[in-house]
Protein backbone atom coordinates (compact mmCIF):
# COMPACT_ATOMS: atom_id res chain seq x y z
CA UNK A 1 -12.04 -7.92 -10.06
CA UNK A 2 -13.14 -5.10 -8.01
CA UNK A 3 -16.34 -6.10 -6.74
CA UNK A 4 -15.11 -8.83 -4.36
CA UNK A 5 -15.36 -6.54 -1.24
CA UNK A 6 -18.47 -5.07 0.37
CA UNK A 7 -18.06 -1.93 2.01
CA UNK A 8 -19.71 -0.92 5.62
CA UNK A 9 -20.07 2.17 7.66
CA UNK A 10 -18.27 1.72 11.25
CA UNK A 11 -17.49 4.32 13.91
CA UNK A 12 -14.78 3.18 15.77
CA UNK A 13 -12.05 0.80 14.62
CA UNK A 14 -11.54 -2.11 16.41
CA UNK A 15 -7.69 -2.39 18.05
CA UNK A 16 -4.75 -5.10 16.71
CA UNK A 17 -4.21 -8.27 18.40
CA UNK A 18 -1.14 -6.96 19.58
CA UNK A 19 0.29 -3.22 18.91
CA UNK A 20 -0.37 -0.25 17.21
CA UNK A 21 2.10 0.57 14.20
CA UNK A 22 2.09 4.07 12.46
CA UNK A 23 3.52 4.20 9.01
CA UNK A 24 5.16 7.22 7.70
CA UNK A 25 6.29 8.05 4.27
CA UNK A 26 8.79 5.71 3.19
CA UNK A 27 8.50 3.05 5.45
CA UNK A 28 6.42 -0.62 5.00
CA UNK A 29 5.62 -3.12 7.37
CA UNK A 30 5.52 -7.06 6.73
CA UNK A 31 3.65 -9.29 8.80
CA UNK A 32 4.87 -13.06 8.50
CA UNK A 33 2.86 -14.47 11.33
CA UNK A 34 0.95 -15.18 14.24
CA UNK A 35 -1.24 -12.64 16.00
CA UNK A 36 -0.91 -8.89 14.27
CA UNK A 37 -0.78 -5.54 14.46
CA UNK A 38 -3.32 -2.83 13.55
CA UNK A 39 -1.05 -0.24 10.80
CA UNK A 40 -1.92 2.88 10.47
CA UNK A 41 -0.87 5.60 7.67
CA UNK A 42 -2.26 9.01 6.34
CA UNK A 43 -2.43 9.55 2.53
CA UNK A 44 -2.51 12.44 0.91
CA UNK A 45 -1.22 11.85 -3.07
CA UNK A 46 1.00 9.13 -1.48
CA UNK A 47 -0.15 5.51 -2.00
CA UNK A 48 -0.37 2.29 0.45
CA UNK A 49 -0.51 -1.15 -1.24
CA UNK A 50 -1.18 -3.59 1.21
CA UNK A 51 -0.64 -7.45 -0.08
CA UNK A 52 -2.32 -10.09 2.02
CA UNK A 53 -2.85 -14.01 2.06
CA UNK A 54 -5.94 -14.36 4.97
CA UNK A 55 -5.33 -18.08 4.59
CA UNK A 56 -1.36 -18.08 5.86
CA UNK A 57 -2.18 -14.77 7.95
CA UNK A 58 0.15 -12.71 6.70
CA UNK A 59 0.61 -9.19 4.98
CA UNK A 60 1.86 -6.21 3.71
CA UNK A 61 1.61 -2.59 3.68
CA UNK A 62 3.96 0.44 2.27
CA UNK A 63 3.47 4.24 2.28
CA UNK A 64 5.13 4.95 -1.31
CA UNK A 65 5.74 9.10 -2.54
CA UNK A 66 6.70 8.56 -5.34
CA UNK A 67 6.62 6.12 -8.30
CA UNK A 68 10.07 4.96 -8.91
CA UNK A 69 13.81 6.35 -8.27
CA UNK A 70 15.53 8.16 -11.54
CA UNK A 71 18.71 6.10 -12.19
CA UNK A 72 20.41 6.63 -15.60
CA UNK A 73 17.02 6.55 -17.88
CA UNK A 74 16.43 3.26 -16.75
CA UNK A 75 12.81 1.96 -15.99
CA UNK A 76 13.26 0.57 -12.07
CA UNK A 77 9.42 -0.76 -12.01
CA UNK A 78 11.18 -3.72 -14.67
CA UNK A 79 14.64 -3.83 -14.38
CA UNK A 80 16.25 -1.99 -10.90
CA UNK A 81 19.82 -2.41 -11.00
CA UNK A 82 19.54 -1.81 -6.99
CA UNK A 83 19.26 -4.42 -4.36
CA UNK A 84 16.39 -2.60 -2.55
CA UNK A 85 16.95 -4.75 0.48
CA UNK A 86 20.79 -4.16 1.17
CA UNK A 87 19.84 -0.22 0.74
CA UNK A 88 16.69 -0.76 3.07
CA UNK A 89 18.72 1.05 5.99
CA UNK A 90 18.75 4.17 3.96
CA UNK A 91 16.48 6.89 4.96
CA UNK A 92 13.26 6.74 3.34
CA UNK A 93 14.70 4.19 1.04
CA UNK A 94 10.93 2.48 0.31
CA UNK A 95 9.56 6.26 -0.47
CA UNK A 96 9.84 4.91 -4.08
CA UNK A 97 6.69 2.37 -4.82
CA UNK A 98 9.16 0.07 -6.83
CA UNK A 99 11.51 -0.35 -4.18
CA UNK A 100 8.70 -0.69 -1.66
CA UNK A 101 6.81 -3.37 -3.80
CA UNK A 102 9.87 -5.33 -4.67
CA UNK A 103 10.67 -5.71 -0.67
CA UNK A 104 6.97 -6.16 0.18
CA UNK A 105 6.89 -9.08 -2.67
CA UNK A 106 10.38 -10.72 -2.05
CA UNK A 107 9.51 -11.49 1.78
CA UNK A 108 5.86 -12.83 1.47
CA UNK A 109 6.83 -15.20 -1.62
CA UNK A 110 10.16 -16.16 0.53
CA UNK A 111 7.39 -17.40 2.89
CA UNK A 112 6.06 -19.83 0.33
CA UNK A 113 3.46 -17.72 -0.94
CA UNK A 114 2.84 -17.25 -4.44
CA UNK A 115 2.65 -13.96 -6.09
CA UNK A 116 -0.66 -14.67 -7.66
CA UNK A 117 -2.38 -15.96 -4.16
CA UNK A 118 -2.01 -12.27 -2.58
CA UNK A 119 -4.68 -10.47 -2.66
CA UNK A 120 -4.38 -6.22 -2.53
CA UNK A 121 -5.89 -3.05 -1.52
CA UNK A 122 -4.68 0.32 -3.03
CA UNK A 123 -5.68 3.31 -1.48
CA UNK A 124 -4.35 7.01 -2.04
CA UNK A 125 -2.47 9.34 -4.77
CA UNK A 126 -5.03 12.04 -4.46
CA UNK A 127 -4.03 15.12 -6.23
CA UNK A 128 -3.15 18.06 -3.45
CA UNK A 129 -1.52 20.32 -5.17
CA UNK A 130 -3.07 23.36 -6.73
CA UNK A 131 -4.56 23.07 -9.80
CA UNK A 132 -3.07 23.46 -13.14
CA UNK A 133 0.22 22.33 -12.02
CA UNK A 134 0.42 19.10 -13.80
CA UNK A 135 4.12 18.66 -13.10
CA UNK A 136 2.61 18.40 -9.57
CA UNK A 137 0.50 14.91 -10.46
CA UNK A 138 2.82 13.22 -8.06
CA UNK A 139 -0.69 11.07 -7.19
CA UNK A 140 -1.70 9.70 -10.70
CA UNK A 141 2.12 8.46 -10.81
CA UNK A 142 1.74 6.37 -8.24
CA UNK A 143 -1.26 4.99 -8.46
CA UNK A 144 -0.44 4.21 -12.30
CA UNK A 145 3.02 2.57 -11.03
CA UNK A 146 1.09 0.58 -8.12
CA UNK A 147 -1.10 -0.75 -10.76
CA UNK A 148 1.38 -1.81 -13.03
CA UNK A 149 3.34 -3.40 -10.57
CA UNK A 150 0.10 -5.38 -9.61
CA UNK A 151 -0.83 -6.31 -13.05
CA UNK A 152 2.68 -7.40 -13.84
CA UNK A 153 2.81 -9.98 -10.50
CA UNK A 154 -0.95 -11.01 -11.53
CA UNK A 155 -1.95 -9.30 -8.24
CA UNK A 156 -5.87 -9.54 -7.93
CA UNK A 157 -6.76 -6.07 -6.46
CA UNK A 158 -9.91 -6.99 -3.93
CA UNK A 159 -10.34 -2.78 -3.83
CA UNK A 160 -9.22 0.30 -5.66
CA UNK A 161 -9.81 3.66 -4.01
CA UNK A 162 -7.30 6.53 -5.63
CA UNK A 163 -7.44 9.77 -6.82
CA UNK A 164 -9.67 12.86 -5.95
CA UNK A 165 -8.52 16.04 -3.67
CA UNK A 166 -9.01 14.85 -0.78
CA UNK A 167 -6.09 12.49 1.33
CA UNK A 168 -7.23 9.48 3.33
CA UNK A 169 -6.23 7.61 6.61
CA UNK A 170 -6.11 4.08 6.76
CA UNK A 171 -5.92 1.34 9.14
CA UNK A 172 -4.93 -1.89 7.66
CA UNK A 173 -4.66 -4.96 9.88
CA UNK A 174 -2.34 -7.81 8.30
CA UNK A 175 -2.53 -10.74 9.80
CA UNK A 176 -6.56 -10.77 8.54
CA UNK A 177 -6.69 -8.37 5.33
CA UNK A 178 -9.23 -6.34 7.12
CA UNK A 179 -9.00 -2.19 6.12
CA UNK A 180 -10.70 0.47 7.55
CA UNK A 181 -10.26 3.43 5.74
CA UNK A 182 -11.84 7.30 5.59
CA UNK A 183 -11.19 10.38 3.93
CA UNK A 184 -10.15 13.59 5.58
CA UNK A 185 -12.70 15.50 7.17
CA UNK A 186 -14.64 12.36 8.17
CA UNK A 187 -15.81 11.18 11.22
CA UNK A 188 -16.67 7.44 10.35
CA UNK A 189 -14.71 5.01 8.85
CA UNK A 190 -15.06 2.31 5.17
CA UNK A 191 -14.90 -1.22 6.61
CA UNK A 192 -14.26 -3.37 3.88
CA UNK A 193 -14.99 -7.28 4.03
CA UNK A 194 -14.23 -9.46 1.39
């Protein structure tokens, strides 16, 4: 499942066919079409999903902090009594990866794309915060609520790189499922290729 992408050293990532996009906590960008954008993000125990179809050109990408929002003991990753779109104007209202996911999923399969024809990256949730506070593991949340969410939409998941101490920046470029990715502190760049 995971061994569908080879990975390559790079120095310099190429630009987007049309903008730059920076994507901050909270916030996720779809891509329905025609020429695209190169999105970037910085991780540290956040996590970016990024759904793609290379065939139709199109793709997703969301900067989630934290797994799911509390309401009334009730498990939003199955059953979220919230219409995450009609909320989407509140601040920061895709922080939670549920919310995020659910928006990413409803537009690309409103496209006539099937769940289970997306392919997905999922980078992040490193663990930042000192150790030995484990009411801290804000990271291993996320990553465990990203898979889930995968694995319940039959998601393939091309790549998987989570976890660790040390944050991440990505640039993700929709419209072709290429990702570039590095970890802080380093001066070249993952290039992944399917």
């Amino acid at each position: 499942m995971l061994d569908t992408v080879k990975e390559s050293i790079i120095k310099t990532v190429p630009p987007g066919e049309t903008e730059d996009i920076s994507l901050y906590p909270g916030e996720l960008y779809i891509h329905t079409g025609g020429p695209g954008p190169r999105v970037w993000t910085l991780l540290g125990s956040c996590v970016a999903v990024a759904l793609f179809n290379r065939k139709a050109g199109i793709g997703a990408i969301c900067h989630a902090q934290l797994p799911q929002r509390r309401l009334k003991n009730l498990d939003c990753s199955k059953d979220c009594p919230e219409d995450c779109e009609r909320l989407s104007g509140e601040p920061g209202k895709f922080r939670y990866m549920t919310c995020a996911f659910k928006q990413m999923l409803k537009v690309l399969t409103n496209q006539g794309i099937p769940a289970s024809s997306l392919s997905a990256y999922l980078i992040g949730g490193s663990e930042v915060a000192p150790a030995g506070k484990d009411f801290f593991r804000v990271g291993a949340g996320n990553i465990d609520m990203a898979r889930s969410l995968l694995r319940q939409h039959r998601i393939s998941v091309v790549f998987e790189d989570t976890g660790g101490k040390t944050g991440r920046s990505l640039y993700f470029f929709p419209a072709t499922g290429r990702l570039y990715y590095r970890f802080h502190g380093e001066r070249d760049f993952r290039s992944l290729l399917e």
